[in-house]
Protein backbone atom coordinates (compact mmCIF):
# COMPACT_ATOMS: atom_id res chain seq x y z
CA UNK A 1 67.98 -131.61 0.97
CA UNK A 2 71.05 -130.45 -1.66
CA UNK A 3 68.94 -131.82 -4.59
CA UNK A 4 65.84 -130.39 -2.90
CA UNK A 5 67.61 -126.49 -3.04
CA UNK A 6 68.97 -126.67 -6.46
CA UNK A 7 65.33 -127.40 -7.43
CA UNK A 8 64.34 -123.97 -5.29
CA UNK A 9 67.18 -122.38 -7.06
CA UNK A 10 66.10 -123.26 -10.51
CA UNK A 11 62.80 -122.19 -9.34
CA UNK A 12 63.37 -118.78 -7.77
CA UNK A 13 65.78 -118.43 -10.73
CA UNK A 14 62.13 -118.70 -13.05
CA UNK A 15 60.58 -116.52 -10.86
CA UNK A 16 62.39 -112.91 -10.33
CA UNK A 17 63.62 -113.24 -13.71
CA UNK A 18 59.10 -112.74 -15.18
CA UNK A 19 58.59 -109.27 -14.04
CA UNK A 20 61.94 -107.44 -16.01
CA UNK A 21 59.46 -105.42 -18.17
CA UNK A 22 57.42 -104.24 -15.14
CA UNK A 23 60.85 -103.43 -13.16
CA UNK A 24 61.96 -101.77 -16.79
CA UNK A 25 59.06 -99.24 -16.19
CA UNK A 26 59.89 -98.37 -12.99
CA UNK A 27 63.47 -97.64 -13.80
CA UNK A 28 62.19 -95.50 -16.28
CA UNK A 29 59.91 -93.78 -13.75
CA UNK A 30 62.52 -93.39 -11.32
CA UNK A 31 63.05 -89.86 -11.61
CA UNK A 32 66.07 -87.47 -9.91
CA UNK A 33 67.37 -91.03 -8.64
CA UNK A 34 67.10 -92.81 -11.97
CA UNK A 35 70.34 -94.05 -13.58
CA UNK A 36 72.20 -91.95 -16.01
CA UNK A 37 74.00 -94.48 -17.58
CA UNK A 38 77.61 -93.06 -19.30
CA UNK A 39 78.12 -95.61 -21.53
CA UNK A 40 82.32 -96.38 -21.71
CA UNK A 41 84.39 -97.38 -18.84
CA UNK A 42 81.53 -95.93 -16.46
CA UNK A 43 80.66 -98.09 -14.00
CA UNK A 44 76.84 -98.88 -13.06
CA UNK A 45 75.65 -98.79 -9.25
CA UNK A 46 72.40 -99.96 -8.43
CA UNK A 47 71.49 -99.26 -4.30
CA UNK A 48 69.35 -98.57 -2.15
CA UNK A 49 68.28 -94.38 -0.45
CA UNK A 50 69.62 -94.91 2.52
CA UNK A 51 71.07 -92.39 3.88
CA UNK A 52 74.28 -93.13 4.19
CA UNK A 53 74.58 -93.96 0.75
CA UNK A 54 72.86 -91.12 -0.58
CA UNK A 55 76.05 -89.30 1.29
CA UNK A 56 78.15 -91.93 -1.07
CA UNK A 57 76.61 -90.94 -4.09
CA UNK A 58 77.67 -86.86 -2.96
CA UNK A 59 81.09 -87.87 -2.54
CA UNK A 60 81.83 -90.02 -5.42
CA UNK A 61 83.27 -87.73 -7.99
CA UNK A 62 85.37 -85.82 -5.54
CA UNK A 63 86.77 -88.70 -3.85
CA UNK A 64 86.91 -91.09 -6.46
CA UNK A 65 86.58 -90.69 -10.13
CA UNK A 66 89.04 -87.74 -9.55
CA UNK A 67 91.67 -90.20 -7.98
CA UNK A 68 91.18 -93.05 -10.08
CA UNK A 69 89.45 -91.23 -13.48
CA UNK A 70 86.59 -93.99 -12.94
CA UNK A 71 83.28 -92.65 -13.41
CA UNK A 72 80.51 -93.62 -12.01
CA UNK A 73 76.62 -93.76 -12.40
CA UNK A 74 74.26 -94.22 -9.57
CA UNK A 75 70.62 -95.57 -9.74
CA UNK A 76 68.87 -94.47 -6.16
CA UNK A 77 65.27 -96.48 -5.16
CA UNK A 78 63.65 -97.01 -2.17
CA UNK A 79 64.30 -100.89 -0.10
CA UNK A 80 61.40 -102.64 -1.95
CA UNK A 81 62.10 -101.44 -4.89
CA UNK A 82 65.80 -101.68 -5.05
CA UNK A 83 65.52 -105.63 -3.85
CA UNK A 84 62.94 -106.61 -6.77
CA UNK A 85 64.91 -104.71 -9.63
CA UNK A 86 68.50 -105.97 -8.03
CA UNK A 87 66.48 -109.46 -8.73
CA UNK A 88 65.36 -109.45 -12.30
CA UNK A 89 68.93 -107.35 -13.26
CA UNK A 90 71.34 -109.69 -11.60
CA UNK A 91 69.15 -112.95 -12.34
CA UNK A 92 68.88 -112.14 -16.20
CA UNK A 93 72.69 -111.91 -15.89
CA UNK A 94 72.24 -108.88 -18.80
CA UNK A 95 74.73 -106.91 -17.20
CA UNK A 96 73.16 -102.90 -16.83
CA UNK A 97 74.10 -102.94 -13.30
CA UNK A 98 78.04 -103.66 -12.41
CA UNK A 99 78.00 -103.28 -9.00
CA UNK A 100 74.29 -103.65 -6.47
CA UNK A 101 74.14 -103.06 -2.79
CA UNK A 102 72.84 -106.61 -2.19
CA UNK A 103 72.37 -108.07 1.94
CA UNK A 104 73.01 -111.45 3.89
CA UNK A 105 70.08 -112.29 2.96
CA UNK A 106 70.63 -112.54 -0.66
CA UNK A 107 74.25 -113.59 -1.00
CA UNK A 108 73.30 -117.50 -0.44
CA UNK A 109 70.81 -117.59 -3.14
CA UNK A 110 72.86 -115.50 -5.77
CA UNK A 111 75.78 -116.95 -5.38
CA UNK A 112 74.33 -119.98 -6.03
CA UNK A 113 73.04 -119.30 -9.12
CA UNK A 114 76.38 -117.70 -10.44
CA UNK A 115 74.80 -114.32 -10.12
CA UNK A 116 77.94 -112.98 -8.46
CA UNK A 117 81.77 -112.42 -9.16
CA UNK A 118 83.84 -114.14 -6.35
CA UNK A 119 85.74 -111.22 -4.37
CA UNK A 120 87.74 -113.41 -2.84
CA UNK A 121 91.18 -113.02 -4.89
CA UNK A 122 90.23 -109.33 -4.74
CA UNK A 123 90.21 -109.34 -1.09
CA UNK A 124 93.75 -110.97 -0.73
CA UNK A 125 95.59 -109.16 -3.41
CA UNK A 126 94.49 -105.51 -1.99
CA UNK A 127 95.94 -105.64 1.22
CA UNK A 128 95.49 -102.12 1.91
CA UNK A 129 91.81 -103.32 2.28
CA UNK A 130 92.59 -105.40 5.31
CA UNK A 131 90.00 -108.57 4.78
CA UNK A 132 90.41 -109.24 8.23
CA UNK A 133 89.84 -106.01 9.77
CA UNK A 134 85.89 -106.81 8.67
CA UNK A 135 83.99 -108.16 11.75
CA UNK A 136 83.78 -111.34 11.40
CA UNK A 137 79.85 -112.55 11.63
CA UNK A 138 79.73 -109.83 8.37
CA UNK A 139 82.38 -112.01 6.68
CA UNK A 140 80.95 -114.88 7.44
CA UNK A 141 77.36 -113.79 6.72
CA UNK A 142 78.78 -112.64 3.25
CA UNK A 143 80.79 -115.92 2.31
CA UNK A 144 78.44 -118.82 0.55
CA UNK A 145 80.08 -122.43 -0.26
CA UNK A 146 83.40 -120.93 1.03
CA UNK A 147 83.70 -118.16 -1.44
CA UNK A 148 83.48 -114.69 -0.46
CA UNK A 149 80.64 -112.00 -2.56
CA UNK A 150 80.43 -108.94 -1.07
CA UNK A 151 82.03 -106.32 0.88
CA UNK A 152 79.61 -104.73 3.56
CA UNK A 153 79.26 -100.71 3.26
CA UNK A 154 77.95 -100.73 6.77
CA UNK A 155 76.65 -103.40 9.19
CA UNK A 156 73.88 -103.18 11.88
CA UNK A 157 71.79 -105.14 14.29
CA UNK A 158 68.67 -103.88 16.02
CA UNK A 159 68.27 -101.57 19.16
CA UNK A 160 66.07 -99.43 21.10
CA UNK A 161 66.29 -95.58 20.54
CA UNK A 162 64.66 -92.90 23.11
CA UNK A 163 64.62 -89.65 24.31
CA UNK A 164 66.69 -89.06 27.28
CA UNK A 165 64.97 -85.57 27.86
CA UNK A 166 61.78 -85.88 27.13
CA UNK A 167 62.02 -89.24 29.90
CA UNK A 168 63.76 -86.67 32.45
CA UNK A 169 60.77 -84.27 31.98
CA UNK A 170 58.21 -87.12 32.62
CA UNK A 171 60.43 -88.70 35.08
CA UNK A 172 60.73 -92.20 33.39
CA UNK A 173 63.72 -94.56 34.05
CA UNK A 174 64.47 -96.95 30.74
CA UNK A 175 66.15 -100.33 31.80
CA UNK A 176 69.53 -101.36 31.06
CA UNK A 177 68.16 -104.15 29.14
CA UNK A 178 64.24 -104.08 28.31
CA UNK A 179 61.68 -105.66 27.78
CA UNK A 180 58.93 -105.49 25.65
CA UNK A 181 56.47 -104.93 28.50
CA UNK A 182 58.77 -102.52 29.72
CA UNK A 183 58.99 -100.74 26.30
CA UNK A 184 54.92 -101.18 26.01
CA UNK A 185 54.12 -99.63 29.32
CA UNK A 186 56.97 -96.25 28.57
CA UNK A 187 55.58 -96.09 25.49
CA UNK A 188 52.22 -94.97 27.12
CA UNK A 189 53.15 -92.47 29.09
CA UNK A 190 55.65 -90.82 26.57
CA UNK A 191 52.94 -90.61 24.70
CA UNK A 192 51.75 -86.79 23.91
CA UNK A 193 54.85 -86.07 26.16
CA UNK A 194 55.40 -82.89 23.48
CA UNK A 195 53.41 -81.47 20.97
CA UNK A 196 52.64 -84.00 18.32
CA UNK A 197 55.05 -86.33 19.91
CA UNK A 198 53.57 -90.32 20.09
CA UNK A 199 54.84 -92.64 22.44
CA UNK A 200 56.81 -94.97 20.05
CA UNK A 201 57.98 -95.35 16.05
CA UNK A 202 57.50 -99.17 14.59
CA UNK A 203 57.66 -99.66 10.81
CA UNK A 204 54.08 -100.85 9.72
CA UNK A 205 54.93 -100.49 5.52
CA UNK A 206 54.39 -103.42 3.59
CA UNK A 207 57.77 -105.59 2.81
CA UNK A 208 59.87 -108.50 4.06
CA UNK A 209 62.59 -105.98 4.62
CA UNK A 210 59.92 -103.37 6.09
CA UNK A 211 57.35 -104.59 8.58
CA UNK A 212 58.50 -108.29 8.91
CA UNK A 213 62.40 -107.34 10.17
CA UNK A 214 61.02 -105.97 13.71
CA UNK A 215 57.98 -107.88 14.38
CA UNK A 216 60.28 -111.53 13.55
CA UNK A 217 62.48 -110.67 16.25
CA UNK A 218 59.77 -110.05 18.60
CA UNK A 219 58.58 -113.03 17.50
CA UNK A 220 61.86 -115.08 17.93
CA UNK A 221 61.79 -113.47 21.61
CA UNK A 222 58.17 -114.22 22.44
CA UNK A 223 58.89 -118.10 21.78
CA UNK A 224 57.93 -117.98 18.24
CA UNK A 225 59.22 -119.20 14.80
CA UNK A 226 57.45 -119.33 10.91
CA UNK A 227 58.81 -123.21 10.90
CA UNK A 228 59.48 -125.52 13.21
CA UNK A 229 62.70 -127.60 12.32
CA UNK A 230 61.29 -129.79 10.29
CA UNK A 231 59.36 -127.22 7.86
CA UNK A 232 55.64 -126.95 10.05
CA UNK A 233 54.33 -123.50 9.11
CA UNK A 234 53.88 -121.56 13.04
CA UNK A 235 52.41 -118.39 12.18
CA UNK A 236 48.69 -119.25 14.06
CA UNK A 237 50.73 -120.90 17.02
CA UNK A 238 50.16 -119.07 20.63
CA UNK A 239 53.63 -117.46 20.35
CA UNK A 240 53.30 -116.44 17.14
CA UNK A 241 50.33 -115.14 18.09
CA UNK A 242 50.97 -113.13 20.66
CA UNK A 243 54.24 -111.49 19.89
CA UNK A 244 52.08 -110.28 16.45
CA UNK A 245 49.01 -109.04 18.51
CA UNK A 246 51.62 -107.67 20.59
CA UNK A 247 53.27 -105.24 18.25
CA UNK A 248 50.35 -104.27 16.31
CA UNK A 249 48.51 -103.56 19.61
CA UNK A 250 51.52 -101.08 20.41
CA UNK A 251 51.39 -99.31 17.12
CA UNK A 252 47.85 -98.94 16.93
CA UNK A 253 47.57 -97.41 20.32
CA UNK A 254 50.73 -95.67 20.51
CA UNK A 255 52.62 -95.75 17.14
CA UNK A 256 53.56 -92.75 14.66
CA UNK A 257 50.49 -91.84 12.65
CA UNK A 258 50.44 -93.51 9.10
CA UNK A 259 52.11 -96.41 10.33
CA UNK A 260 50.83 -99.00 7.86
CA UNK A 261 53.00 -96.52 5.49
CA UNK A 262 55.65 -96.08 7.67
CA UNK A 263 59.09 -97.96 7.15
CA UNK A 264 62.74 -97.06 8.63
CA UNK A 265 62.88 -93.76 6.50
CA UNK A 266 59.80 -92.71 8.15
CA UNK A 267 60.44 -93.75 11.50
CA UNK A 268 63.88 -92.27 11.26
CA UNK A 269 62.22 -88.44 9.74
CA UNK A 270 59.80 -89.01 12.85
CA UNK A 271 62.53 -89.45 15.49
CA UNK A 272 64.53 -86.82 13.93
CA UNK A 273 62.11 -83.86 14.07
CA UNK A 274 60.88 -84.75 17.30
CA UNK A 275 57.41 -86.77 16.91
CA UNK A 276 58.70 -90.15 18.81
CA UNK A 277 59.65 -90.76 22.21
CA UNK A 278 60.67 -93.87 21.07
CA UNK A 279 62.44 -96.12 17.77
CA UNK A 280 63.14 -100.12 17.50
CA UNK A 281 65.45 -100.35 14.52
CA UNK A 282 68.45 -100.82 12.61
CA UNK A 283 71.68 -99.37 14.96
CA UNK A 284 72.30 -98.09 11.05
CA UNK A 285 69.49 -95.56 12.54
CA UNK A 286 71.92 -93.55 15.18
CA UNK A 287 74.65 -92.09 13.02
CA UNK A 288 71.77 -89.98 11.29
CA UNK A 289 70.47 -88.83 14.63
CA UNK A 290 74.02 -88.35 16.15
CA UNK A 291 74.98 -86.46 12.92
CA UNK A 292 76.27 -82.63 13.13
CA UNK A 293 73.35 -81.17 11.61
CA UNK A 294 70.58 -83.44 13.62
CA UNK A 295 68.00 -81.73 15.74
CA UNK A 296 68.56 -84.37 18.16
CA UNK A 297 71.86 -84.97 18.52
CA UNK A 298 73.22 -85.69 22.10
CA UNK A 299 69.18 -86.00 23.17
CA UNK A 300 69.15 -90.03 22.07
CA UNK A 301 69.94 -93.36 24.55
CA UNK A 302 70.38 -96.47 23.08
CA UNK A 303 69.58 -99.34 24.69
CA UNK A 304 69.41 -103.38 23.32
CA UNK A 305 66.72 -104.58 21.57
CA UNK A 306 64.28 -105.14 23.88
CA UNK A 307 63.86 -109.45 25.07
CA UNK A 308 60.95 -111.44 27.00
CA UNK A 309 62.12 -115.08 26.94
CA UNK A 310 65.41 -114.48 25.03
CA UNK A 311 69.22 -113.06 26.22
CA UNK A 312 68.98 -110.84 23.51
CA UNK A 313 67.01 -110.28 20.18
CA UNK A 314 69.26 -107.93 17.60
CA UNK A 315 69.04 -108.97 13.86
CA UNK A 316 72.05 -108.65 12.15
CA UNK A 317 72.10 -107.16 8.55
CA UNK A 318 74.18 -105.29 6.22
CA UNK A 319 74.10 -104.08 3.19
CA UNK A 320 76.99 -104.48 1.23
CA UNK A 321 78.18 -104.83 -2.34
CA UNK A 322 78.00 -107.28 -5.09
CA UNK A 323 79.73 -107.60 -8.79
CA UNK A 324 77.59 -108.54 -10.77
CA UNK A 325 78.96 -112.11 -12.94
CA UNK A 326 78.05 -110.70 -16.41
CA UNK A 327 80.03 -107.24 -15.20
CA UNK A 328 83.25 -106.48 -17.69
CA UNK A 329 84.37 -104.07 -15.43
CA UNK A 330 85.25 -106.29 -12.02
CA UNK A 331 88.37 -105.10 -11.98
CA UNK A 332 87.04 -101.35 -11.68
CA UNK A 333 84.21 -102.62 -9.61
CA UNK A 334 86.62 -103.77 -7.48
CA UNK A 335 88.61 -100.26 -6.89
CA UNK A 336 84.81 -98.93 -5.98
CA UNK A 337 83.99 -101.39 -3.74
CA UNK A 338 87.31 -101.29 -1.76
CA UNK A 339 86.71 -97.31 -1.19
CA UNK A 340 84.01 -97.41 -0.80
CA UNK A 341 84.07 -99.89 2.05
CA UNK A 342 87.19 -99.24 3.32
CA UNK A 343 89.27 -96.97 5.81
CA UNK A 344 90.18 -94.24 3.64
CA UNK A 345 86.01 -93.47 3.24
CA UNK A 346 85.22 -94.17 6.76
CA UNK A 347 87.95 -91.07 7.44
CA UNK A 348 86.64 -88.90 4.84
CA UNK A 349 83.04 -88.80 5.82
CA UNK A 350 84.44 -88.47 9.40
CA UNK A 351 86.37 -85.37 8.43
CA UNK A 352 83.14 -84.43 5.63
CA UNK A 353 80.47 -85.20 7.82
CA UNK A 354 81.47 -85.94 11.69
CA UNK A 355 82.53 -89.35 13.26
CA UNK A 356 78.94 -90.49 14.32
CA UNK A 357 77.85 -90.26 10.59
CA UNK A 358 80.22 -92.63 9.36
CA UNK A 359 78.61 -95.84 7.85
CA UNK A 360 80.19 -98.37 10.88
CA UNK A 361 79.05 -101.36 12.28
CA UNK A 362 81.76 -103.29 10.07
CA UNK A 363 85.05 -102.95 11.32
CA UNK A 364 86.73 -103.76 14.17
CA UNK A 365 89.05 -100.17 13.24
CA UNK A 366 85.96 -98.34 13.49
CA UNK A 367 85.60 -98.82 17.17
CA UNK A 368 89.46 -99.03 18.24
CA UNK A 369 89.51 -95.33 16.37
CA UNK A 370 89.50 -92.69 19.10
CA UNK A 371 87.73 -89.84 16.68
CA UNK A 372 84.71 -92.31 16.12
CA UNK A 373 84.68 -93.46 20.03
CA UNK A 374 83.85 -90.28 20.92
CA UNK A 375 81.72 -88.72 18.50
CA UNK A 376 79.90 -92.28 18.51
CA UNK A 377 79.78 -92.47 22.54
CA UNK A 378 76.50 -92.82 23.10
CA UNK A 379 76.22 -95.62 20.68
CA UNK A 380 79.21 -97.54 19.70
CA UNK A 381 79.53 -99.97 22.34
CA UNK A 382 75.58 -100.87 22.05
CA UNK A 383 75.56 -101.31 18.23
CA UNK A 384 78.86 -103.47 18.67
CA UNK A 385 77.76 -105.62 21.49
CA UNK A 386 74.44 -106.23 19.01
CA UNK A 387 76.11 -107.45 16.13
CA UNK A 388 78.46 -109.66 18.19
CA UNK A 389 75.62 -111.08 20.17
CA UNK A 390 73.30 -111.72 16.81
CA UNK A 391 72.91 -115.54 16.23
CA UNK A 392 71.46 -116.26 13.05
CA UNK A 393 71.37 -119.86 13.75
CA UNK A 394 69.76 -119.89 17.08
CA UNK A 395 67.56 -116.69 16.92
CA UNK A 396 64.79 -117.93 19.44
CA UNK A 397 63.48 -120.55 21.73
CA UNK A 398 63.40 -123.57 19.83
CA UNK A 399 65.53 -124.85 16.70
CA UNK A 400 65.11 -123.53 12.53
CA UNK A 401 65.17 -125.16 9.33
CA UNK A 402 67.32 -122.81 7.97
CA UNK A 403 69.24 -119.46 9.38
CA UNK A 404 68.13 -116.37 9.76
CA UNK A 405 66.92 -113.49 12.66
CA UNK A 406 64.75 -111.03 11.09
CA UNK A 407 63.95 -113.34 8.07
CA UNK A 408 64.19 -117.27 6.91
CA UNK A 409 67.06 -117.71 5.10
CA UNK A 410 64.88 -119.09 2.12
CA UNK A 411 64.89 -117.81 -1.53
CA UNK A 412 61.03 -117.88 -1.34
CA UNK A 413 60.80 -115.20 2.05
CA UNK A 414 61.13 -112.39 -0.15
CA UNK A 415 57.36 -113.21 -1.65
CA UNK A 416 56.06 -114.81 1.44
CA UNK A 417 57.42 -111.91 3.54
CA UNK A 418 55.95 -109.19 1.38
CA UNK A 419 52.67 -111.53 1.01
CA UNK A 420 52.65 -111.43 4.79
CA UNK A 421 53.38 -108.02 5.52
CA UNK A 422 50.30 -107.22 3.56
CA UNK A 423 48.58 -109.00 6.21
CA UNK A 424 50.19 -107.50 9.05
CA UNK A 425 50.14 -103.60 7.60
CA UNK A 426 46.37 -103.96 7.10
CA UNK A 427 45.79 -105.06 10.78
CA UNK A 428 47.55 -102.07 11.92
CA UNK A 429 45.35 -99.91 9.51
CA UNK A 430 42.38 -101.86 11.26
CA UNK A 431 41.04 -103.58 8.26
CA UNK A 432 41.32 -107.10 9.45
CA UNK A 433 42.26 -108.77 12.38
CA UNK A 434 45.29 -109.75 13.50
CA UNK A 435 43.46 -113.57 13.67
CA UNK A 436 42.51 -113.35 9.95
CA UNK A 437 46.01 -111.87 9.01
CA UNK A 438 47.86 -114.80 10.42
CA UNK A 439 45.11 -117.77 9.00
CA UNK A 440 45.51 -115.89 5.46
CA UNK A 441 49.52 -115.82 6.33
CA UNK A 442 49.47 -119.32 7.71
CA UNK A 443 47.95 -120.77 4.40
CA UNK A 444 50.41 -118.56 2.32
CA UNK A 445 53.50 -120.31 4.35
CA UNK A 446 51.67 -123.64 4.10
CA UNK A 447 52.20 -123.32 0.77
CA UNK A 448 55.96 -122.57 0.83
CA UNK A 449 56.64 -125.56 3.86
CA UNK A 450 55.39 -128.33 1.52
CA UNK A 451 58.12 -127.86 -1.11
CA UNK A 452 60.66 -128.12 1.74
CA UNK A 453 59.15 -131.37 3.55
C-alpha cells in the first residue's frame, strides 16, 4: 500500500495541476469577489463564500491590518470553485495564494506532496493561541504523518434543522433522535404548512462537497459504503441502493424547488426566509439562522442527524487554513491564521455580530464561555455532541479502505464525487433513473477501485 499511494500522489499531483489556464479564467471572471492582489508585504487569501467568512473578510482591516499593519487581499468563490482553483494554485507550488481555507479532506493529500508549510512550531511558540484548547478530532483530522497543517476557522458535523412553530401549528412532535423514516413521513405533512413553504431542504447541486456530503451519510446509515475493505466498488449494492432512492425520492416529492441547483447556500437562503420546514446540514448552518438579524431566530430545533441502522450519522468537517509551501510570508500568514482562528476573533464577532454567529464548533472555550452558551442554547450542546460522536474510521455498518464520513478519504473522490453527483443531481431533476445513475456511477468507481487492489 505506501508505494501504491505515492504512485496516487504523483498521479493526482499530474492531474489538478492540467486545468491552471481554465482556473486562470475563472479568477479573472470572478468579479466583486475576485482578488485584488497588493503586491508588497500583502498577504493573499484564497476561501471559500461562506458566510462566516464573508463576515471575516468585513472585519479584516479593522481588526487586523490596523493592529498588526498587515494587509490583506481576499479572493471569495463559491465551494466548487474554491476546491478546484485551491488545487491547481497550491499544486503548481507558484505561490499567488499565501494562505487557502483548505478541509480534512485535503490536508492528507497536500501535505503529502509538500503543498503545505508545517504549523506545528507556529502552534507551540504562540501560546496565546492555546493548541490545545482546539477540539481534538479537528486536531487530529488536521495533522498528516504527525505534523500539524492547518488551523480550523470553524468546525461542524451534520444535524437536523426544523421549525418548532410551524410543527406546533400542525401539531407534529420531532423525535429526540430521528430517523430517516421519521424525517420522511414529517416532511410530508410540513409540506405546504405556509405559503410557499416545502416540507424539507436537501442539497441536490452537483459536487463531492455538494450533493455527495448528505446522501454518504445516509448511505453509511442505511448499511451502505462506495468500497468494501478491500477496494469492491458498492454503489449498485441493495444498501446503496436504497439509501440513494431514498433521498432522491424525498427531494423530488418534498424538497425545495430547484433542487438539482440547490447546495448549502441555497438550502440555508430557503430556511432563512421561511420556504422549509425542514434542513439536514452542516451545524455550521445554525449560527446564520440564530444570528441577530435572522428572520428565524429563536423559531429553529436542532436535532441529530437523523440514523436507521447506525448510533449516529454526523460528518465531521471543517474548514480551516493552510500556508501555502512556496508562501514567503509564513511568518505573517501565521499572525492571520492565529486571529483569525483564535479567541480574540471568536469575542469580536460575538460583541460585532452576537454569540450564535460566531464561527464555533472548534474549541472547547467556545462552549465553557457563558455569552456563547446562551446566545447558542438551542444549538451548542447538539453541534458539540456531533462532532464528538463523528467517527471517520467507522462511519457505517461494515469496515473502509480508507477514512472518511461524508467522503473517501482518497485523492481521486474529488473527480469521482463530482462525476457522481452528476448522476445523482440529474435523477432528482428526473432525467434518469436513480438505477442508471448508480450503473453509470458504479463503472466510474470501478475505475478508481482497480488502481487500489
Amino acid at each position: 500500500m505506501p508505494l501504491q499511494r505515492r504512485r496516487r500522489g504523483r498521479e493526482f499531483r499530474v492531474r489538478v495541476g492540467a486545468g491552471t489556464a481554465a482556473l486562470a479564467l475563472l479568477a479573472g471572471c470572478a468579479g466583486a469577489g475576485g482578488t485584488s492582489f497588493g503586491g508588497g508585504d500583502a498577504l493573499n487569501v484564497l476561501m471559500v463564500n461562506n458566510p462566516q467568512m464573508v463576515e471575516l473578510q468585513k472585519l479584516t482591516k479593522e481588526h487586523f491590518t490596523k493592529k498588526t499593519g498587515i494587509k490583506v487581499n481576499f479572493t471569495v468563490l463559491p465551494e466548487n470553485d474554491v476546491r478546484d482553483k485551491i488545487s491547481q494554485d497550491f499544486s503548481n507550488q507558484a505561490g499567488q495564494y499565501d494562505i487557502a481555507t483548505i478541509s480534512n479532506f485535503e490536508v492528507p493529500f497536500f501535505a503529502k506532496n509538500d503543498w503545505l508549510h508545517p504549523l506545528d512550531e507556529y502552534a507551540r511558540q504562540d501560546t496565546a493561541f492555546d493548541q490545545n484548547d482546539v477540539l481534538k478530532p479537528l486536531r487530529d483530522s488536521l495533522t498528516a504523518e504527525g505534523k500539524l497543517y492547518g488551523e480550523p476557522f470553524y468546525g461542524e458535523s451534520s444535524f437536523l434543522m426544523y421549525r418548532k412553530d410551524v410543527f406546533a401549528e400542525k401539531g407534529l412532535t420531532m423525535p429526540a433522535k430521528p430517523t430517516w423514516q421519521q424525517v420522511a413521513d414529517l416532511a410530508a405533512k410540513a409540506d405546504g404548512a405556509q405559503r410557499g413553504m416545502k416540507g424539507i431542504c436537501l442539497r441536490g447541486l452537483p459536487g463531492w462537497g455538494e450533493v455527495i456530503a448528505p446522501l454518504t451519510t445516509v448511505v453509511n446509515t442505511m448499511g451502505g459504503t462506495w468500497f468494501t475493505e478491500d477496494w469492491k466498488p458498492q454503489l449498485t449494492s441493495p444498501e446503496f441502493k436504497k439509501a440513494t432512492k431514498f433521498y432522491v425520492d424525498l427531494v423530488r416529492a418534498h424538497g425545495e424547488a430547484g433542487a438539482p441547483q440547490s447546495g448549502y447556500a441555497e438550502c440555508l437562503n430557503n430556511m432563512t426566509q421561511g420556504k422549509s420546514a425542514m434542513w439536514y446540514d452542516a451545524t455550521a448552518g445554525a449560527g446564520s439562522l440564530e444570528s441577530a438579524d435572522s428572520p428565524v431566530k429563536g423559531k429553529i430545533g436542532y436535532v441529530p442527524a437523523p440514523v436507521e441502522r447506525t448510533a449516529s450519522s454526523g460528518w465531521l468537517y471543517t474548514w480551516a487554513w493552510g500556508i501555502q509551501k512556496a508562501s514567503k510570508k509564513s511568518d505573517d500568514a501565521w499572525k492571520f491564521i492565529s486571529w483569525a482562528s483564535g479567541k480574540e476573533y471568536e469575542s469580536l464577532v460575538g460583541e460585532t455580530s452576537g454569540w450564535a454567529n460566531v464561527p464555533a464548533g472548534k474549541r472547547a472555550s467556545t462552549y465553557a464561555n457563558p455569552q456563547y452558551r446562551k446566545e447558542a442554547a438551542a444549538f451548542a450542546d447538539v453541534t458539540e455532541l456531533a462532532i464528538s460522536s463523528a467517527d471517520p474510521r467507522n462511519p457505517g455498518t461494515q469496515p473502509r479502505p480508507v477514512p472518511g464520513i461524508q467522503f473517501v478519504g482518497i485523492p481521486e473522490f474529488t473527480d469521482l464525487g463530482t462525476k457522481v453527483a452528476r448522476e445523482i443531481s440529474a435523477a432528482i431533476a428526473g432525467r434518469q433513473s436513480v438505477d442508471e445513475a448508480l450503473a453509470a456511477s458504479q463503472k466510474l468507481a470501478e475505475k478508481v477501485a482497480k488502481e487500489y487492489r
